[in-house]
Protein backbone atom coordinates (compact mmCIF):
# COMPACT_ATOMS: atom_id res chain seq x y z
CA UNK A 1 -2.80 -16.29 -174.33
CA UNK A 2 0.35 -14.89 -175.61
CA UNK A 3 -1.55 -12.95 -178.39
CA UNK A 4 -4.30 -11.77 -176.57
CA UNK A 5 -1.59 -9.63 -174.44
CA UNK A 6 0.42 -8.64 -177.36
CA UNK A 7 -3.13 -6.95 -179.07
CA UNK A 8 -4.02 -5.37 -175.44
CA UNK A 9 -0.29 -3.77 -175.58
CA UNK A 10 -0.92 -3.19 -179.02
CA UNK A 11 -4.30 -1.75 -178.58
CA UNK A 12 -2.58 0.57 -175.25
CA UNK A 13 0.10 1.88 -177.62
CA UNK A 14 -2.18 2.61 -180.58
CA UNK A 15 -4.99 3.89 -179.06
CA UNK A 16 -3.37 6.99 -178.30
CA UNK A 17 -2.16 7.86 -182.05
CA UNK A 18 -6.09 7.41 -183.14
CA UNK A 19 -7.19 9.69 -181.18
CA UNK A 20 -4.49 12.48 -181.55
CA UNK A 21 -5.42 11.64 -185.85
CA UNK A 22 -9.12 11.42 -185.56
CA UNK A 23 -10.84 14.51 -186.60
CA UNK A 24 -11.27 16.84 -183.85
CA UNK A 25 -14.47 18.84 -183.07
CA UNK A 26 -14.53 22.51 -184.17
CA UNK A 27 -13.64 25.18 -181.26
CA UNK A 28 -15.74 26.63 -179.21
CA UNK A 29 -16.33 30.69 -179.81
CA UNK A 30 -13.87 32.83 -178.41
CA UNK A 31 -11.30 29.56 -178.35
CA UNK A 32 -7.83 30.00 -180.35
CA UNK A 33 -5.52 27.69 -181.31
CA UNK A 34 -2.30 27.30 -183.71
CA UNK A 35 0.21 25.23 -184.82
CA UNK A 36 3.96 26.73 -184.31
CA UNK A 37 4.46 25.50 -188.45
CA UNK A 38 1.35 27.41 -189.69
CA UNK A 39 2.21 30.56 -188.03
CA UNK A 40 2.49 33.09 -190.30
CA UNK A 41 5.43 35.52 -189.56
CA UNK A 42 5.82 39.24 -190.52
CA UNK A 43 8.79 41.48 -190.68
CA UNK A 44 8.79 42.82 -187.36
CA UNK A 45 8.89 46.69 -186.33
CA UNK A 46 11.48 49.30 -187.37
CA UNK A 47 11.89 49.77 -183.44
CA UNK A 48 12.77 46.00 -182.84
CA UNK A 49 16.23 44.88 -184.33
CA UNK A 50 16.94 44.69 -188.18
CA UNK A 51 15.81 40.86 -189.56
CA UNK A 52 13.35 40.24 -186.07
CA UNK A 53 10.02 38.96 -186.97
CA UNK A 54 6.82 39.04 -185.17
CA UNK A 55 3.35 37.29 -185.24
CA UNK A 56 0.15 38.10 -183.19
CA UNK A 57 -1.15 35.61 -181.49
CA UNK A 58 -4.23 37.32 -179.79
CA UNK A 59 -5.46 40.57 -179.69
CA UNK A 60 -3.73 43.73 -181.35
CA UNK A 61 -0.26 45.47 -179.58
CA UNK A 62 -2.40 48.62 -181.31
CA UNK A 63 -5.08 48.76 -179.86
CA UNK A 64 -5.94 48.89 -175.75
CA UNK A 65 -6.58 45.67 -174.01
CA UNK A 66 -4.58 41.94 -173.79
CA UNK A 67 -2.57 40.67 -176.73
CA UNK A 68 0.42 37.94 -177.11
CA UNK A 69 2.45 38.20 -179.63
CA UNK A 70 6.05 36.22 -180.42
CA UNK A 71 9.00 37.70 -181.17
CA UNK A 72 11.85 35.92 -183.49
CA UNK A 73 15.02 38.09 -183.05
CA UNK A 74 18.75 37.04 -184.90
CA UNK A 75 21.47 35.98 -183.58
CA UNK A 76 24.01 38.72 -182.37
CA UNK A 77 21.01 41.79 -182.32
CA UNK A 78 20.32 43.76 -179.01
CA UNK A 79 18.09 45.82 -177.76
CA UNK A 80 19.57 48.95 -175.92
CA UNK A 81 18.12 50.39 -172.61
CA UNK A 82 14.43 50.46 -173.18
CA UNK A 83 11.15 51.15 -171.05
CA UNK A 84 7.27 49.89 -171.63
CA UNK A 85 3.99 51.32 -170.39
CA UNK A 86 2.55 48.37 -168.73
CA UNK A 87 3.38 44.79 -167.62
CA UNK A 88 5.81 42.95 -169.88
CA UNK A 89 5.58 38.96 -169.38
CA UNK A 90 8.18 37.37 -171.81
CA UNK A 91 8.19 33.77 -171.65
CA UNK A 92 11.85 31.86 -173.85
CA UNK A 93 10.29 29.98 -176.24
CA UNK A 94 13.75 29.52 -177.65
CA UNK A 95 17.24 30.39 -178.16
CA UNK A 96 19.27 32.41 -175.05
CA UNK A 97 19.28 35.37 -174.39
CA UNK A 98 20.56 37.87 -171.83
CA UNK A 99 18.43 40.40 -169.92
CA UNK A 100 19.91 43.27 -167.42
CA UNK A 101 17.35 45.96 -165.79
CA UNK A 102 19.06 49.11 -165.56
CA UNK A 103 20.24 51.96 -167.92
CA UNK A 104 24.01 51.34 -168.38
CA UNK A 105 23.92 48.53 -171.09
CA UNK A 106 26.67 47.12 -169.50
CA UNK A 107 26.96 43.48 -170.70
CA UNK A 108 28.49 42.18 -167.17
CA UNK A 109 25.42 42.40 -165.37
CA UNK A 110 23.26 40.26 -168.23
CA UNK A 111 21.27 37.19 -166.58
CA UNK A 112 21.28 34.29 -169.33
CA UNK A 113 17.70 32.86 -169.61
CA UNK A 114 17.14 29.63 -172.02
CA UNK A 115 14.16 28.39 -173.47
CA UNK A 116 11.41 27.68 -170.69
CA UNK A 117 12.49 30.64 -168.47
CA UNK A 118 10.13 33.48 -167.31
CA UNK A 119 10.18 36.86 -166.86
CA UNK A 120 8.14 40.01 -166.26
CA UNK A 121 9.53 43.48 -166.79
CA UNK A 122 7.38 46.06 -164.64
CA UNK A 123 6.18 49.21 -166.27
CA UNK A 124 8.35 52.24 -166.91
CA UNK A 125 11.55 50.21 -166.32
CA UNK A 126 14.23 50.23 -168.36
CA UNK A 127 16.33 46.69 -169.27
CA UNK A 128 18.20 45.80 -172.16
CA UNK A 129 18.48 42.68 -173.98
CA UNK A 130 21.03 40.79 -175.96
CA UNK A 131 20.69 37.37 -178.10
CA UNK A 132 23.62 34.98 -177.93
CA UNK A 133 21.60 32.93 -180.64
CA UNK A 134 18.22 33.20 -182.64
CA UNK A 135 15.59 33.21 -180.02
CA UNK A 136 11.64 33.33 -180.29
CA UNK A 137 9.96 35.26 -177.04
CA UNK A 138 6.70 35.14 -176.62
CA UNK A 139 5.20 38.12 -175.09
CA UNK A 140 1.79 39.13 -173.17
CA UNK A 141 0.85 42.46 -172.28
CA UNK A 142 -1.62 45.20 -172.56
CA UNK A 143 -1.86 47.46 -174.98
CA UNK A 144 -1.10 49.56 -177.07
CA UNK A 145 2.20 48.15 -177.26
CA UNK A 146 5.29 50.66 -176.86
CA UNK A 147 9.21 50.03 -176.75
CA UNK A 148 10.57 53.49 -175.73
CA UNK A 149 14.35 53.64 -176.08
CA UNK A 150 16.19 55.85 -173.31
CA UNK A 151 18.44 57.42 -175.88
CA UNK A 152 16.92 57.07 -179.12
């Protein structure tokens, strides 16, 4: 008796890990998927901060329509008072990071958002950004893509 419920709680635990290892069917078409370690990360853009790194998820920031795209930005770097042409939804993927809408860069009125948090920055509005530590953003948007800085 005793061993026949040790294999069922055996067989409940286990179960699981065989069928996250088995071999999974191939994806349908149109279906993406990755693994954050096989991601392959590029310098990012001279408009972002020096050392930030990007990777495109879906679509191209280039080239009209949806994209998503991550961000990895350094410790310390900011982004002064900026604008975009469409819809900006950021999601922390990690790090913190403070975010202000406005044109004075003034680091007093920073909100802190952590990894999880959420936000959208309407078209045309200028915000500025600062990163307490190393943070990855992931970002979804139209494009073509475009950071405009208020005083370049």
């Amino acid at each position: 008796m005793r061993s026949a419920r040790t294999f069922a709680l055996l067989a409940i635990f286990l179960l699981p890990l065989r069928l996250v290892a088995a071999d999974a069917p191939p994806l349908p078409a149109g279906a993406l998927q990755y693994k954050a370690d096989g991601l392959a990360w590029q310098p990012g853009p001279s408009s972002l901060p020096a050392g930030s790194q990007i990777v495109v998820l879906e679509g191209n920031p280039r080239q009209a329509g949806l994209f998503t795209m991550r961000v990895r930005v350094p410790a310390g770097a900011s982004l002064a008072p900026h604008t975009h042409p469409r819809h900006e939804r950021v999601t922390v993927l990690s790090g913190v990071i403070g975010l202000a809408f406005g044109t004075s860069n003034d680091p007093s009125l920073l909100r802190v958002l952590r990894a999880g948090d959420y936000y959208v920055n309407p078209p045309e509005t200028p915000h500025y950004l600062r990163f307490a530590e190393e943070a990855v953003l992931q970002i979804t948007t139209e494009g073509p893509w475009g950071l405009n800085y208020l005083n370049p």
